[in-house]
C-alpha atoms as a PDB file:
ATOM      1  CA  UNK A   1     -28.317  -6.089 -32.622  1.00  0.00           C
ATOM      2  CA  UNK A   2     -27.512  -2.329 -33.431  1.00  0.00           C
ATOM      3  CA  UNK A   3     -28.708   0.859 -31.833  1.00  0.00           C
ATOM      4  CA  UNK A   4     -27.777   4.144 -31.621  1.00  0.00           C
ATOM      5  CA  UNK A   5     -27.807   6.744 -28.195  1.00  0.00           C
ATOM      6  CA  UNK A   6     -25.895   8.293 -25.626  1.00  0.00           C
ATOM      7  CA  UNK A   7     -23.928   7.593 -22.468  1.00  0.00           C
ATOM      8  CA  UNK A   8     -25.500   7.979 -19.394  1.00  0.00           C
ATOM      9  CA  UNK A   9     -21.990   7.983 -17.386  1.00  0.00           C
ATOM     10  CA  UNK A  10     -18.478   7.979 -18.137  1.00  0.00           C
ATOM     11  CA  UNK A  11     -17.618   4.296 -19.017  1.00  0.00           C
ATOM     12  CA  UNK A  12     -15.903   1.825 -16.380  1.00  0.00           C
ATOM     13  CA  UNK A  13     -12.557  -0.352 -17.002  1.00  0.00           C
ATOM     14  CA  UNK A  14     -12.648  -3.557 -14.859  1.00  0.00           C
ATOM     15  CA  UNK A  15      -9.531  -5.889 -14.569  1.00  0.00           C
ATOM     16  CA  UNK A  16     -11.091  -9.176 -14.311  1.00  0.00           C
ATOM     17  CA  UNK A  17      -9.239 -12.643 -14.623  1.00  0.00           C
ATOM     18  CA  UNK A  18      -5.588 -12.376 -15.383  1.00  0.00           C
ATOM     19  CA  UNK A  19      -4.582  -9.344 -17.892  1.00  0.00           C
ATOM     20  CA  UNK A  20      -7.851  -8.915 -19.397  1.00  0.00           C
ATOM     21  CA  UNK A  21     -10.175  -5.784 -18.959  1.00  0.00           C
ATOM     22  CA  UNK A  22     -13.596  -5.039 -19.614  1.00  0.00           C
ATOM     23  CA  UNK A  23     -15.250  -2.128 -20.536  1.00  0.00           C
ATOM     24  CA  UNK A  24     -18.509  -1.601 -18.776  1.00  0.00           C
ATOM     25  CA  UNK A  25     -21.471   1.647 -19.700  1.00  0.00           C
ATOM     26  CA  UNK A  26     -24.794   2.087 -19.844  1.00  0.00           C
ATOM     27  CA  UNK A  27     -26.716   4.050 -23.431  1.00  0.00           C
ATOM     28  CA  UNK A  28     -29.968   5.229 -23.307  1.00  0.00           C
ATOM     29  CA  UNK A  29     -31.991   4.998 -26.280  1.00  0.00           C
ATOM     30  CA  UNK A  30     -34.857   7.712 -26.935  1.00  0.00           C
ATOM     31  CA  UNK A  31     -38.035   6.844 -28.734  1.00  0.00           C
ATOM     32  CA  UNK A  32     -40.277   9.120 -29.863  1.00  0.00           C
ATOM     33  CA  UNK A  33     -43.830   9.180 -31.559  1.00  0.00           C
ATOM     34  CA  UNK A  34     -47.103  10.194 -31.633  1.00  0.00           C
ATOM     35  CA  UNK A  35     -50.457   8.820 -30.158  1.00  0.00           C
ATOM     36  CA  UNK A  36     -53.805   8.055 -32.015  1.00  0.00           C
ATOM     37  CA  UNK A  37     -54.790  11.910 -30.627  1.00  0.00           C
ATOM     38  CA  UNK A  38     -51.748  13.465 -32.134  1.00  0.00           C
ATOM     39  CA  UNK A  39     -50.069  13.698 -28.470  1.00  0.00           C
ATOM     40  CA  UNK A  40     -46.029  13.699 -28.365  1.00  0.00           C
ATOM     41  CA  UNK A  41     -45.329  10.933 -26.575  1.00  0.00           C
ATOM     42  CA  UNK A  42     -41.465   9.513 -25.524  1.00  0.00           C
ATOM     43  CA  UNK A  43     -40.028   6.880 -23.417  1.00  0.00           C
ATOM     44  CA  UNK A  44     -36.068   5.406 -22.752  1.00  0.00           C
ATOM     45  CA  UNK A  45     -34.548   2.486 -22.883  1.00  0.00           C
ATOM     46  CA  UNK A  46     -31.449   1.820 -20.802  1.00  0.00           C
ATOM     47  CA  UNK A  47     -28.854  -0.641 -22.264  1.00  0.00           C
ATOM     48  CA  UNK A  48     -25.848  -2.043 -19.771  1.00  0.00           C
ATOM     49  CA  UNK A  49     -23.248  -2.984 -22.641  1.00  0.00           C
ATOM     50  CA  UNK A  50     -19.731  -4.709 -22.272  1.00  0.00           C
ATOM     51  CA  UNK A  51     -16.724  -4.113 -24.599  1.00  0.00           C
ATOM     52  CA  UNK A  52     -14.042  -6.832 -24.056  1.00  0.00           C
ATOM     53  CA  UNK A  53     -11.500  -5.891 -26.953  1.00  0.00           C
ATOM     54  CA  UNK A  54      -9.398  -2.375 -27.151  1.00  0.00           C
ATOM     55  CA  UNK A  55      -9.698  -0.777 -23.138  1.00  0.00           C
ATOM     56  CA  UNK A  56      -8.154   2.287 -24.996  1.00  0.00           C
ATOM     57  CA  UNK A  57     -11.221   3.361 -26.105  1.00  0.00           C
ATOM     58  CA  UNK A  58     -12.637   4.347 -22.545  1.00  0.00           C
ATOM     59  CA  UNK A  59     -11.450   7.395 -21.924  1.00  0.00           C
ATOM     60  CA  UNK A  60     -13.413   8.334 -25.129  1.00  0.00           C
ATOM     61  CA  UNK A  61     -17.001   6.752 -23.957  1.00  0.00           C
ATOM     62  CA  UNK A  62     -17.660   9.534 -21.529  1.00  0.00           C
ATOM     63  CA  UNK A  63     -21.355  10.762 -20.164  1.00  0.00           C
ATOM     64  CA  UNK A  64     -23.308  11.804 -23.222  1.00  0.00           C
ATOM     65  CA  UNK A  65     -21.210  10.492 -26.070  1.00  0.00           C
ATOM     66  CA  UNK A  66     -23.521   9.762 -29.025  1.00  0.00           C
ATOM     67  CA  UNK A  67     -22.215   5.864 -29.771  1.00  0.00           C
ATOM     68  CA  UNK A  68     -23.570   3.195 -32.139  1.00  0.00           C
ATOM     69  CA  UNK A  69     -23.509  -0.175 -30.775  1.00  0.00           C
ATOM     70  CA  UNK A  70     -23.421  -4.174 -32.377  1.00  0.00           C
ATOM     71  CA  UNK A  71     -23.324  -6.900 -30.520  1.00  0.00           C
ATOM     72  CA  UNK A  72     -25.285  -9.369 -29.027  1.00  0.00           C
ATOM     73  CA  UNK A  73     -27.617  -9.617 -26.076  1.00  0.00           C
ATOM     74  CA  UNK A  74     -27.004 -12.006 -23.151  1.00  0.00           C
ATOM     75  CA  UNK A  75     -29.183 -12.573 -19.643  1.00  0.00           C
ATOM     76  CA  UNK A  76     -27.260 -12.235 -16.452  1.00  0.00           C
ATOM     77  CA  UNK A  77     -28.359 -13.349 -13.159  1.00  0.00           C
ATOM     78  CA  UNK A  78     -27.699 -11.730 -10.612  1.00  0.00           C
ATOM     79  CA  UNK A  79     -29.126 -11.406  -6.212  1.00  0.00           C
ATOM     80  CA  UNK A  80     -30.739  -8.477  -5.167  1.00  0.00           C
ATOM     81  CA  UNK A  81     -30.380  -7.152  -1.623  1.00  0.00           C
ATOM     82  CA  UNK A  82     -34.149  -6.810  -1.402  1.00  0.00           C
ATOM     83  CA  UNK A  83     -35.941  -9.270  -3.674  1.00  0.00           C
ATOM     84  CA  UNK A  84     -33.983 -12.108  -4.381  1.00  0.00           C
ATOM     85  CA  UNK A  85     -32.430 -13.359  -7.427  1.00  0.00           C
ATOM     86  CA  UNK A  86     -32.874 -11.044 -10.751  1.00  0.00           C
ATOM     87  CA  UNK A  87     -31.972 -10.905 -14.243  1.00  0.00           C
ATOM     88  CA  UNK A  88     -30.750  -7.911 -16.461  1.00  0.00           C
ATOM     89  CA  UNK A  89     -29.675  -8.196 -20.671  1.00  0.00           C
ATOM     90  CA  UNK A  90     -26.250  -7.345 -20.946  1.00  0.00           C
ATOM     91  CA  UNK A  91     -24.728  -6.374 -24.655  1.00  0.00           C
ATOM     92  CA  UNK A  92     -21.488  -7.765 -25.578  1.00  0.00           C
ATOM     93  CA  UNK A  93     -20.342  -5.124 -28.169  1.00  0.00           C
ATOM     94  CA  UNK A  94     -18.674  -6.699 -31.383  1.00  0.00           C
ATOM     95  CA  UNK A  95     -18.237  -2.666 -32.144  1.00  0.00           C
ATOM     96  CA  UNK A  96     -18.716   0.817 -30.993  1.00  0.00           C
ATOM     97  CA  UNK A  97     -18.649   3.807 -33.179  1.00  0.00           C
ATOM     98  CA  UNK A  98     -17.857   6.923 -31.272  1.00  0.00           C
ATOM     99  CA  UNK A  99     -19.632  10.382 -32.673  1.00  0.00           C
ATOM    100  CA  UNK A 100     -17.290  12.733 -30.993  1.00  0.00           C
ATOM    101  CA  UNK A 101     -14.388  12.031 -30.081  1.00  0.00           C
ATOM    102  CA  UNK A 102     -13.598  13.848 -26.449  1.00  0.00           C
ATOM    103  CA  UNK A 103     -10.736  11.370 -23.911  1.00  0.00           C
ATOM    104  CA  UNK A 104     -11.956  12.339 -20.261  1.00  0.00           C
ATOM    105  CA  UNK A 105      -8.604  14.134 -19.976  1.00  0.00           C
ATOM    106  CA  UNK A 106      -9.118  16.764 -22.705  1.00  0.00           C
ATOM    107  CA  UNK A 107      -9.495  20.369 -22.483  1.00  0.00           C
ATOM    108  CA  UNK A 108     -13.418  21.429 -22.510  1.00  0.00           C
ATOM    109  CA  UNK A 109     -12.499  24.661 -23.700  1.00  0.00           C
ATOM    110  CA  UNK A 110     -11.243  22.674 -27.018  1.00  0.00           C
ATOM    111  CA  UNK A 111     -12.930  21.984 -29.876  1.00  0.00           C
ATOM    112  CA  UNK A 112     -14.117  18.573 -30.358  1.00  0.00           C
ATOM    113  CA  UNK A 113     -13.484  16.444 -33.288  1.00  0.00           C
ATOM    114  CA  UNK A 114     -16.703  15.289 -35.012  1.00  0.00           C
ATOM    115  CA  UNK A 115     -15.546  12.277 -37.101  1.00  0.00           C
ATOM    116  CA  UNK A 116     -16.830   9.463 -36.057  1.00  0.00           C
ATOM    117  CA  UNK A 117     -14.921   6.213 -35.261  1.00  0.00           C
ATOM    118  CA  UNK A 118     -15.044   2.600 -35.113  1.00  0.00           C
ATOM    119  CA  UNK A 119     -13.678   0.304 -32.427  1.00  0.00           C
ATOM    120  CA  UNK A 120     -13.338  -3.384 -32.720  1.00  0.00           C
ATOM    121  CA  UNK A 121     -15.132  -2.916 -36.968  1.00  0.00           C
ATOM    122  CA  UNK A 122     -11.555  -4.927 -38.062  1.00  0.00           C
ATOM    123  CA  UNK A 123      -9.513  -7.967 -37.145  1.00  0.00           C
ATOM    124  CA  UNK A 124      -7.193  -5.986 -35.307  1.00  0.00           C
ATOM    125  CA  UNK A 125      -7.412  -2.915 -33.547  1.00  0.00           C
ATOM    126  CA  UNK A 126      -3.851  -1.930 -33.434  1.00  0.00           C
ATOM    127  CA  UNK A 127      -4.535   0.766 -36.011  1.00  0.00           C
ATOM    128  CA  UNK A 128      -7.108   2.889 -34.000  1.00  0.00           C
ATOM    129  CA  UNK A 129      -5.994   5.771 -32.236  1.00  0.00           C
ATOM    130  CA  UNK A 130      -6.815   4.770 -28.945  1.00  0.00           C
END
């Protein structure tokens, strides 16, 4: 699966079982047409994604970052407080490609960069910058 949108919070690092890390976000993906009678007409999709490989890249997937996403879609159960036991998709990213590149920790007064960049695109990720 691949789809393109924007962050809709900065991006979460969890330490789960021994020295691994996982990278957890939501995008939202806009879609927009128009209606038999010419009306506008728009609606969002929310996406809850997981990226397992480089946790460097984190500080870079902040609240609206544009970000293109592959991966693949899993369901996850989980128990609601109110209504019993639920299930959400989850994407496991193979790779994210960042549209602007702006770590948390940078200067908004700045400039940003707008190259884009790819996380996780090789068979090692020891060459990224992050």
């Amino acid at each position: 699966m691949l789809f393109t949108g924007r962050l809709t919070a900065n991006a979460e690092v969890k330490a789960v079982k021994g020295d691994k890390q996982v990278i957890n976000f939501t995008v939202a993906i806009n879609q927009k047409w128009k209606n038999k009678a010419g009306e506008k007409k728009e609606k969002t999709a929310f996406v809850d994604c997981a990226y397992w490989r480089n946790s460097g890249i984190a500080e870079y997937l902040t609240k609206g970052a544009v970000v293109e996403i592959s991966g693949w879609m899993e369901a996850q159960g989980y128990q609601s407080k109110s209504d019993g036991i639920k299930a959400r998709l989850i994407c496991t990213c193979d790779t994210i490609k960042l549209f602007s590149l702006t770590p948390k920790s940078a200067d908004p007064t700045e400039g940003k960069e707008k190259k884009a960049v790819t996380a996780g695109a090789g068979k090692d990720d020891d060459d990224l910058p992050f």
